[in-house]
C-alpha atoms as a PDB file:
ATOM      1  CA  UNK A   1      21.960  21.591  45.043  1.00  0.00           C
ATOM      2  CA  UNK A   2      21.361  20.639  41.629  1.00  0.00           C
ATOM      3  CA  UNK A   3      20.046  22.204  38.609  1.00  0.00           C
ATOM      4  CA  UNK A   4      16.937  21.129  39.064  1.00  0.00           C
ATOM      5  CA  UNK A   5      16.964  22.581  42.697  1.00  0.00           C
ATOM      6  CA  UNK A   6      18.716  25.698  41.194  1.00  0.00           C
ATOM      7  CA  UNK A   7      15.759  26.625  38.680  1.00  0.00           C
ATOM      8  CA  UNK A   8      12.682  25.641  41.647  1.00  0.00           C
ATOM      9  CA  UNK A   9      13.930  27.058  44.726  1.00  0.00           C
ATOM     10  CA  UNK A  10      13.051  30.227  46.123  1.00  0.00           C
ATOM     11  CA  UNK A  11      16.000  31.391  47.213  1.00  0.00           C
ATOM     12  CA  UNK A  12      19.306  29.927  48.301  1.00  0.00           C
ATOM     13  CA  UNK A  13      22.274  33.034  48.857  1.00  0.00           C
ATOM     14  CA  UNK A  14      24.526  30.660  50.254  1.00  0.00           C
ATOM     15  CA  UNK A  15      24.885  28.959  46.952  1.00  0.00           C
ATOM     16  CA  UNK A  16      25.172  32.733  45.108  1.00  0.00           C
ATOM     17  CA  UNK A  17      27.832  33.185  47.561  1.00  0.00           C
ATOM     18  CA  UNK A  18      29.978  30.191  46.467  1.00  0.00           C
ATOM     19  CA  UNK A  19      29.714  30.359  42.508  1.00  0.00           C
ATOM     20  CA  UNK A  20      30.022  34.474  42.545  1.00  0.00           C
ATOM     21  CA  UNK A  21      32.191  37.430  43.878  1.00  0.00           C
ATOM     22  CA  UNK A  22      31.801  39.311  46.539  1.00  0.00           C
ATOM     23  CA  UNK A  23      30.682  42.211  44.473  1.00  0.00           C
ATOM     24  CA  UNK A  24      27.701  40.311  43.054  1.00  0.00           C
ATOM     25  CA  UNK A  25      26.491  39.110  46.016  1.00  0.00           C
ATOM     26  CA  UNK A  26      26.636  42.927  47.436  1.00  0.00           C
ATOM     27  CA  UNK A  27      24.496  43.767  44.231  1.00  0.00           C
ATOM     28  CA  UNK A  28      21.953  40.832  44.932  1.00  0.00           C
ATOM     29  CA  UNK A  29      21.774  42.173  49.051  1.00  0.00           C
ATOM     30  CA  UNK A  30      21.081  46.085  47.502  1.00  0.00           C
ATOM     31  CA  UNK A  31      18.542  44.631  45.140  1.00  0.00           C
ATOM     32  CA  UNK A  32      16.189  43.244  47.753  1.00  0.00           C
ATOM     33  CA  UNK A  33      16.756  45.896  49.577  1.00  0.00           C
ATOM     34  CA  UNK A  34      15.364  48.202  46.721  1.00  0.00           C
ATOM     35  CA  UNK A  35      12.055  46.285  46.953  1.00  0.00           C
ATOM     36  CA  UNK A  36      11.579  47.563  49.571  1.00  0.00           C
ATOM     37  CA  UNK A  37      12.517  50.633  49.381  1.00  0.00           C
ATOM     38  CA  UNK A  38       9.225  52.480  50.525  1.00  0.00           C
ATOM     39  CA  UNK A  39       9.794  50.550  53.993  1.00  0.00           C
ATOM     40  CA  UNK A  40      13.438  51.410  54.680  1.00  0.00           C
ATOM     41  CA  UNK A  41      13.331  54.313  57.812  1.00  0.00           C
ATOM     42  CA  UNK A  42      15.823  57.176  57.542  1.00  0.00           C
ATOM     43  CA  UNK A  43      17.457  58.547  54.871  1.00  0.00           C
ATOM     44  CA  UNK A  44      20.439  56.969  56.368  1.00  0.00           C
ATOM     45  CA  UNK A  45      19.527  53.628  55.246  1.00  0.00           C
ATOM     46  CA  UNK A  46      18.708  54.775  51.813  1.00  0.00           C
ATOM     47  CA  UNK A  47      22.079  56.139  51.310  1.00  0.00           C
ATOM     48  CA  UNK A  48      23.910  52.975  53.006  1.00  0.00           C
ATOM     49  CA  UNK A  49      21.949  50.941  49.885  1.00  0.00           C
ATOM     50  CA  UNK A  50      23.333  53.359  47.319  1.00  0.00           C
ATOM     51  CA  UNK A  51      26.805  53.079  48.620  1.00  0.00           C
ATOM     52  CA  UNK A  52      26.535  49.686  48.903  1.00  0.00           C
ATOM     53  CA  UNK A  53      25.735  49.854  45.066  1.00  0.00           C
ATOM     54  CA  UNK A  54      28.850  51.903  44.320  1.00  0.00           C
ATOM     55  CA  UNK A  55      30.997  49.819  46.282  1.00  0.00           C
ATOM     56  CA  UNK A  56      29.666  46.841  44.116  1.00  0.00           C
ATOM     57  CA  UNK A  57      30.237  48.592  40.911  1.00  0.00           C
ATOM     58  CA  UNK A  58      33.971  49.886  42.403  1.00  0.00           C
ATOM     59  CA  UNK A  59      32.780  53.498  42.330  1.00  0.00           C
ATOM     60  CA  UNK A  60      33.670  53.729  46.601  1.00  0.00           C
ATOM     61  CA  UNK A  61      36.563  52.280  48.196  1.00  0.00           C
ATOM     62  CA  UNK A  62      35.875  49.440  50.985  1.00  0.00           C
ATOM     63  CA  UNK A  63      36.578  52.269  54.122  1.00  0.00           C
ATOM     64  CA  UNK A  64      33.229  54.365  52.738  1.00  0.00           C
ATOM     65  CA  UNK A  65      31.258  51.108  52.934  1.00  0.00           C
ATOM     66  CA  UNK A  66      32.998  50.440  56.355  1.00  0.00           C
ATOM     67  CA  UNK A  67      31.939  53.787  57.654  1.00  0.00           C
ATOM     68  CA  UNK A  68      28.091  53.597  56.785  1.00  0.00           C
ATOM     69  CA  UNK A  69      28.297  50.416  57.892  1.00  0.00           C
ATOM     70  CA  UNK A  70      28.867  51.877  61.667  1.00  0.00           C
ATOM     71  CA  UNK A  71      26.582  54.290  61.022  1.00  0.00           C
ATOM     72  CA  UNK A  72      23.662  51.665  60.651  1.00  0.00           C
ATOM     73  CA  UNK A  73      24.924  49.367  63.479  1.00  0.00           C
ATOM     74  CA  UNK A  74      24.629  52.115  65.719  1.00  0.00           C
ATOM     75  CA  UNK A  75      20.993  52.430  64.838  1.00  0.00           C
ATOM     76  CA  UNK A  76      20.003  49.004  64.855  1.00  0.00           C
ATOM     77  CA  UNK A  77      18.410  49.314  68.228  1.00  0.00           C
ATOM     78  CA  UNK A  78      17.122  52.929  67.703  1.00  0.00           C
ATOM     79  CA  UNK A  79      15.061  51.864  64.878  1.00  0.00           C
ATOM     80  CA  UNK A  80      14.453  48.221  65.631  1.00  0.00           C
ATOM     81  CA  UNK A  81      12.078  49.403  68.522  1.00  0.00           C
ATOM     82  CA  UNK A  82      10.149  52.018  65.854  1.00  0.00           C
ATOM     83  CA  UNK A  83       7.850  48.544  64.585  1.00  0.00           C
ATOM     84  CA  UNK A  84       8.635  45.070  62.986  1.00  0.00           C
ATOM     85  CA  UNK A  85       8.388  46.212  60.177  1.00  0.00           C
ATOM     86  CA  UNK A  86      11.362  49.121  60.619  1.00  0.00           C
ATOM     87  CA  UNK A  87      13.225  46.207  63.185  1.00  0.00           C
ATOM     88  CA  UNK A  88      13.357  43.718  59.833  1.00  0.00           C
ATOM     89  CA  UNK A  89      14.154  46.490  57.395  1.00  0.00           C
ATOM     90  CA  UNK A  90      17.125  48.270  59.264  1.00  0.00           C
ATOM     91  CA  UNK A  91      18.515  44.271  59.652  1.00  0.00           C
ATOM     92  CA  UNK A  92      17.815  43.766  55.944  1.00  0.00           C
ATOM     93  CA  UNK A  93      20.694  47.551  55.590  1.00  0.00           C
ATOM     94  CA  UNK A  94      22.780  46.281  58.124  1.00  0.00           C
ATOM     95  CA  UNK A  95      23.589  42.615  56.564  1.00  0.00           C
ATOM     96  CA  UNK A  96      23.324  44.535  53.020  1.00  0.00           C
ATOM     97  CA  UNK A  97      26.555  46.502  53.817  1.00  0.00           C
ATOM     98  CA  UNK A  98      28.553  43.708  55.460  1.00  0.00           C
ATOM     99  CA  UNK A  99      30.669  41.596  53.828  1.00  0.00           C
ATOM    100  CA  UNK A 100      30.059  38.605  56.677  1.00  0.00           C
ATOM    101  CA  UNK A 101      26.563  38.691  56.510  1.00  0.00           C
ATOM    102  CA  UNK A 102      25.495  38.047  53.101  1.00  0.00           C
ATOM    103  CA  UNK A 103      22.615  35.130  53.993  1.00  0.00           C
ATOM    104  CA  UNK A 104      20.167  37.738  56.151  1.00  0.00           C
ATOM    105  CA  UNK A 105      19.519  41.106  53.374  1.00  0.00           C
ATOM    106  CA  UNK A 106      16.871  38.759  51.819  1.00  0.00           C
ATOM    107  CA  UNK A 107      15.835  37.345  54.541  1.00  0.00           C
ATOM    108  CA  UNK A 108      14.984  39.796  56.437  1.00  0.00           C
ATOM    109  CA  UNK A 109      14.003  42.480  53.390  1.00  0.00           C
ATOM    110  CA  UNK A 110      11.085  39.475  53.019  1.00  0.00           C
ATOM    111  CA  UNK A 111      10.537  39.136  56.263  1.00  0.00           C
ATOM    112  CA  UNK A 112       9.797  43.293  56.430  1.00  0.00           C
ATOM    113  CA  UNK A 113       7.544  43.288  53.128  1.00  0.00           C
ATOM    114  CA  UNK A 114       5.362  40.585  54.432  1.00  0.00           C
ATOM    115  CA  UNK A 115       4.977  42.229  57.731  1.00  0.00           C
ATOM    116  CA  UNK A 116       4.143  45.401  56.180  1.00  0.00           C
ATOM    117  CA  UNK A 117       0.748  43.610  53.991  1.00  0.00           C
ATOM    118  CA  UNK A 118      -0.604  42.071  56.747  1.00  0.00           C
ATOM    119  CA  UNK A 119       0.666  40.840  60.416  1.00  0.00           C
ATOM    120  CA  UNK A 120      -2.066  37.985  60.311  1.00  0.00           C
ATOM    121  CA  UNK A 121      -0.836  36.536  57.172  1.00  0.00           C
ATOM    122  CA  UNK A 122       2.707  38.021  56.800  1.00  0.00           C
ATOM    123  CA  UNK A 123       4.523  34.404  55.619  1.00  0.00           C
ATOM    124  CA  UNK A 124       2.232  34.737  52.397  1.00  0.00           C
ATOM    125  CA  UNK A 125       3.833  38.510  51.801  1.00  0.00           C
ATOM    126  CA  UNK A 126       7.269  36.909  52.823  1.00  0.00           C
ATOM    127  CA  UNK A 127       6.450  34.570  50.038  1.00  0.00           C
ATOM    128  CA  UNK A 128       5.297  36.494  47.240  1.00  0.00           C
ATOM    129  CA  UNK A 129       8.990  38.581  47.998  1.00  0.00           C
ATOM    130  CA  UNK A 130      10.964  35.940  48.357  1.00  0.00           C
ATOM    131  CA  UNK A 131       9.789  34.548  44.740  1.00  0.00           C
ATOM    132  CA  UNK A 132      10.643  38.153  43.523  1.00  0.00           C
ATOM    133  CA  UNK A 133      13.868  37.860  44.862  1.00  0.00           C
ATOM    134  CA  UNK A 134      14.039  34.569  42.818  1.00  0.00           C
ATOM    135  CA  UNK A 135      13.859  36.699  39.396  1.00  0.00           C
ATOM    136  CA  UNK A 136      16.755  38.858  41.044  1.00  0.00           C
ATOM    137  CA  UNK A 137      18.382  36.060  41.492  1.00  0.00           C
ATOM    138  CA  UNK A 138      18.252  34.499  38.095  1.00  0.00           C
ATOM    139  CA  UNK A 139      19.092  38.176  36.332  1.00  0.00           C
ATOM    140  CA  UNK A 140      22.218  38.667  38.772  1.00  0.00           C
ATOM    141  CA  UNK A 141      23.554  35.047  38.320  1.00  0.00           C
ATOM    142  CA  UNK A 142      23.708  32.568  36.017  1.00  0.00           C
ATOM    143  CA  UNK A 143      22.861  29.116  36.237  1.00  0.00           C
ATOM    144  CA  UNK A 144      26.383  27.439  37.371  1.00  0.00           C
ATOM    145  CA  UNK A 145      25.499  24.164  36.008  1.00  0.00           C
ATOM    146  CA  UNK A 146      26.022  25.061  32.332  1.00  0.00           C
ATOM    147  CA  UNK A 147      28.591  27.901  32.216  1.00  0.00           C
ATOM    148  CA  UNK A 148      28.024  30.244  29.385  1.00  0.00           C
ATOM    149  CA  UNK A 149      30.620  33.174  28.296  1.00  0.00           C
ATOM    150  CA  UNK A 150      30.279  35.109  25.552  1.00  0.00           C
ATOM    151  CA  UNK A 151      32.824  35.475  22.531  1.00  0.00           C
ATOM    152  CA  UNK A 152      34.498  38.683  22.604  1.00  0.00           C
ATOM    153  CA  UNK A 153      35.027  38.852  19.122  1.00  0.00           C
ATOM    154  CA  UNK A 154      30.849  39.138  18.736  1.00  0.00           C
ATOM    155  CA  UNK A 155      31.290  41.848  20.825  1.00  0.00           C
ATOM    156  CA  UNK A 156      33.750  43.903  18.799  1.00  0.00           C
ATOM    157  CA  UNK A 157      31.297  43.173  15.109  1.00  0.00           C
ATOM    158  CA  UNK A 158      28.981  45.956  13.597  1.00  0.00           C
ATOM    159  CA  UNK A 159      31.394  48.930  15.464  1.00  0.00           C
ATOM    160  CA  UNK A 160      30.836  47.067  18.969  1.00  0.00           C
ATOM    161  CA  UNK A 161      27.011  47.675  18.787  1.00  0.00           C
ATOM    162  CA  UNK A 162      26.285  45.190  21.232  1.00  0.00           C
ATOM    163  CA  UNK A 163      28.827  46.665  23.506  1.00  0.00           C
ATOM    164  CA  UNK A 164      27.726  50.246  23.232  1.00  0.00           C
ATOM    165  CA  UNK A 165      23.826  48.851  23.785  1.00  0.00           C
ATOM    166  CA  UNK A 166      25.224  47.384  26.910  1.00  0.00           C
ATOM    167  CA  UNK A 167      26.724  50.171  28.521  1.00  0.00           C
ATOM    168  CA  UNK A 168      24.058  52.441  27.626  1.00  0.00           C
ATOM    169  CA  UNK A 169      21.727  50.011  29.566  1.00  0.00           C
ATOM    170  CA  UNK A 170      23.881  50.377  32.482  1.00  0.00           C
ATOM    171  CA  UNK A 171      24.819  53.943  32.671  1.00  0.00           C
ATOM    172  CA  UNK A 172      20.682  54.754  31.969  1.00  0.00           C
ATOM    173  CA  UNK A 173      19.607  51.843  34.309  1.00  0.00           C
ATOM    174  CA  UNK A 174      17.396  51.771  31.224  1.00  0.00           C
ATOM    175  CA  UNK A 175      16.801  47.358  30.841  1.00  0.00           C
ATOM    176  CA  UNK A 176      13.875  47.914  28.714  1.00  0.00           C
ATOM    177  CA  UNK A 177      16.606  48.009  26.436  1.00  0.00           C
ATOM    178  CA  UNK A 178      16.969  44.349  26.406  1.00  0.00           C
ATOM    179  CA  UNK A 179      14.942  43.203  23.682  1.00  0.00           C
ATOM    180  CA  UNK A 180      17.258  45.507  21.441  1.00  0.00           C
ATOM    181  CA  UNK A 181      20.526  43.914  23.163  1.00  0.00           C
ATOM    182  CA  UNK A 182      19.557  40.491  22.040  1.00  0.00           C
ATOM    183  CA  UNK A 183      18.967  41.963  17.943  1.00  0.00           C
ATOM    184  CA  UNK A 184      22.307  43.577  18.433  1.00  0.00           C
ATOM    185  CA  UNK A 185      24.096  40.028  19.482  1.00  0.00           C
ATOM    186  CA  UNK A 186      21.868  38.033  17.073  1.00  0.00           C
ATOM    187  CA  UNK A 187      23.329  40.385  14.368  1.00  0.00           C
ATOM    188  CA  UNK A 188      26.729  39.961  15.320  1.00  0.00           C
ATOM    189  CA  UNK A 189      26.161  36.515  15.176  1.00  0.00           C
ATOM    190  CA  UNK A 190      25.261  34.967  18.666  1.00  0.00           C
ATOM    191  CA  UNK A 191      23.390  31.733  18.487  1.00  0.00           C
ATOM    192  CA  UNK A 192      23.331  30.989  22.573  1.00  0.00           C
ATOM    193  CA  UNK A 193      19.312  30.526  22.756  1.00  0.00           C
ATOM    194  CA  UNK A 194      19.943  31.012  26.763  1.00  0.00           C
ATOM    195  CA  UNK A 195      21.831  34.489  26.048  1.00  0.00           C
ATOM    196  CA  UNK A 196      18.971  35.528  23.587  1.00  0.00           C
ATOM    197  CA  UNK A 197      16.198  34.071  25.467  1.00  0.00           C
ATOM    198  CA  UNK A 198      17.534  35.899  28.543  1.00  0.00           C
ATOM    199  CA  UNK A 199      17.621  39.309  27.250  1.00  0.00           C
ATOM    200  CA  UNK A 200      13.956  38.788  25.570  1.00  0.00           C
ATOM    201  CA  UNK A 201      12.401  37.143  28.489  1.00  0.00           C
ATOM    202  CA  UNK A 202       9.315  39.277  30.029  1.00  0.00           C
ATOM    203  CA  UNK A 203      10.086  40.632  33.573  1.00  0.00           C
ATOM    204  CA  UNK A 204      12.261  42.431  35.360  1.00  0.00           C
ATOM    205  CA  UNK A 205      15.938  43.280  34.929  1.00  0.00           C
ATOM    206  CA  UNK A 206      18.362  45.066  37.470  1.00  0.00           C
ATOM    207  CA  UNK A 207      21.437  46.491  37.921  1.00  0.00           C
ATOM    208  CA  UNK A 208      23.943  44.032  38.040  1.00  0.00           C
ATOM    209  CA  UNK A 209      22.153  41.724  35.068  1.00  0.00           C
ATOM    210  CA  UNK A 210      24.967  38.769  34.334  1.00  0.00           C
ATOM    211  CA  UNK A 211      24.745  39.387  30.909  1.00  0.00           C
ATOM    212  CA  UNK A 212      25.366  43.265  30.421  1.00  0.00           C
ATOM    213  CA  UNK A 213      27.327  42.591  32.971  1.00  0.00           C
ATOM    214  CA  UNK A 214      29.752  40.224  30.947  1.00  0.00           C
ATOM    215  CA  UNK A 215      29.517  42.480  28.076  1.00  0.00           C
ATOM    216  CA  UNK A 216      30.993  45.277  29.903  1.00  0.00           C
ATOM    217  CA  UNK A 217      33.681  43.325  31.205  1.00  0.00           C
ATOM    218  CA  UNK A 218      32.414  43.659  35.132  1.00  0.00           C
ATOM    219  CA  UNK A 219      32.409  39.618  35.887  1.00  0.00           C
END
């Protein structure tokens, strides 16, 4: 893998897994799993995504996570024989909330939303996800090949504005914000183009974004 590689491919979690923490790589698995929200069966399965989120973000201790966890093995089969479509989606929870699975939530959270367009051409919807899993991607990690950090003492000019932007970003899962994000560290005197460019890029951003992410002290 190279940057090259790193910037064309589709999707590679077995790299995110090596140059990221655990806790990231949970927050990548949840995201895909959000896409396809509309397609997870049960509530169970809902709720196993949102404490997989609060484990990420340290809210739940590992035990909660370890008890849903059960919970959704012990559906697997249940479910699985509902349709493909549930079969896939169920497998997408299941590898979301462990630990030793974290190559199969976007594997199979693709595999679900192309089944769920159309069984005749369902690698083109696996496709089409698995490049929006490639934004996720990008937003949740940075490119390892050119490590960037940003200087705390930016952070701390004009009454921590930048800082306070941040955080209200995260606690209103509101990343429309990011436009504003990038003034607020251009005032304070950031010059990182890739820092800037990232917060003003069109596109998605989700919950676990490296940047506010940095900012807030979470990586």
């Amino acid at each position: 893998m190279n940057e090259g590689t790193w910037f064309r491919n589709i999707l590679c979690v077995s790299v995110v897994a090596v140059v990221t923490t655990i806790g990231a790589v949970f927050v990548l698995n949840t995201v895909c799993c959000r896409g396809i929200w509309n397609l997870l069966p049960e509530k169970k399965s809902r709720e196993a995504i949102e404490i997989a989120e609060g484990y990420a973000d340290g809210r739940f201790e590992r035990t909660v996570l370890d008890g849903i966890e059960k919970a959704i093995n012990s559906s697997l089969g249940r479910i699985s024989l509902q349709s493909e479509v549930a079969e896939y989606a169920i497998t997408a929870v299941a590898s979301a909330v462990s630990q030793d699975r974290v190559e199969e939530a976007a594997e199979a959270a693709a595999v679900s939303a192309g089944l769920a367009r159309t069984h005749c051409r369902w690698k083109e919807g696996k496709d089409e996800e698995r490049k929006w899993q490639t934004g996720v991607l990008r937003d949740i990690i940075p490119t390892p090949f050119c490590p960037i950090t940003i200087n705390p003492t930016l952070l701390a000019k004009n009454n921590s504005g930048a800082r306070k932007i941040a955080q209200s970003i995260y606690d209103d899962r509101a990343f429309d914000r990011m436009p504003i994000l990038a003034d607020a560290l251009e005032e304070a005197g950031c010059t990182d183009a890739v820092i800037l460019n990232h917060c003003r890029q069109p596109g998605e951003h989700f919950l676990g974004c490296w940047i506010v992410d940095s900012i807030l002290g979470k990586r």
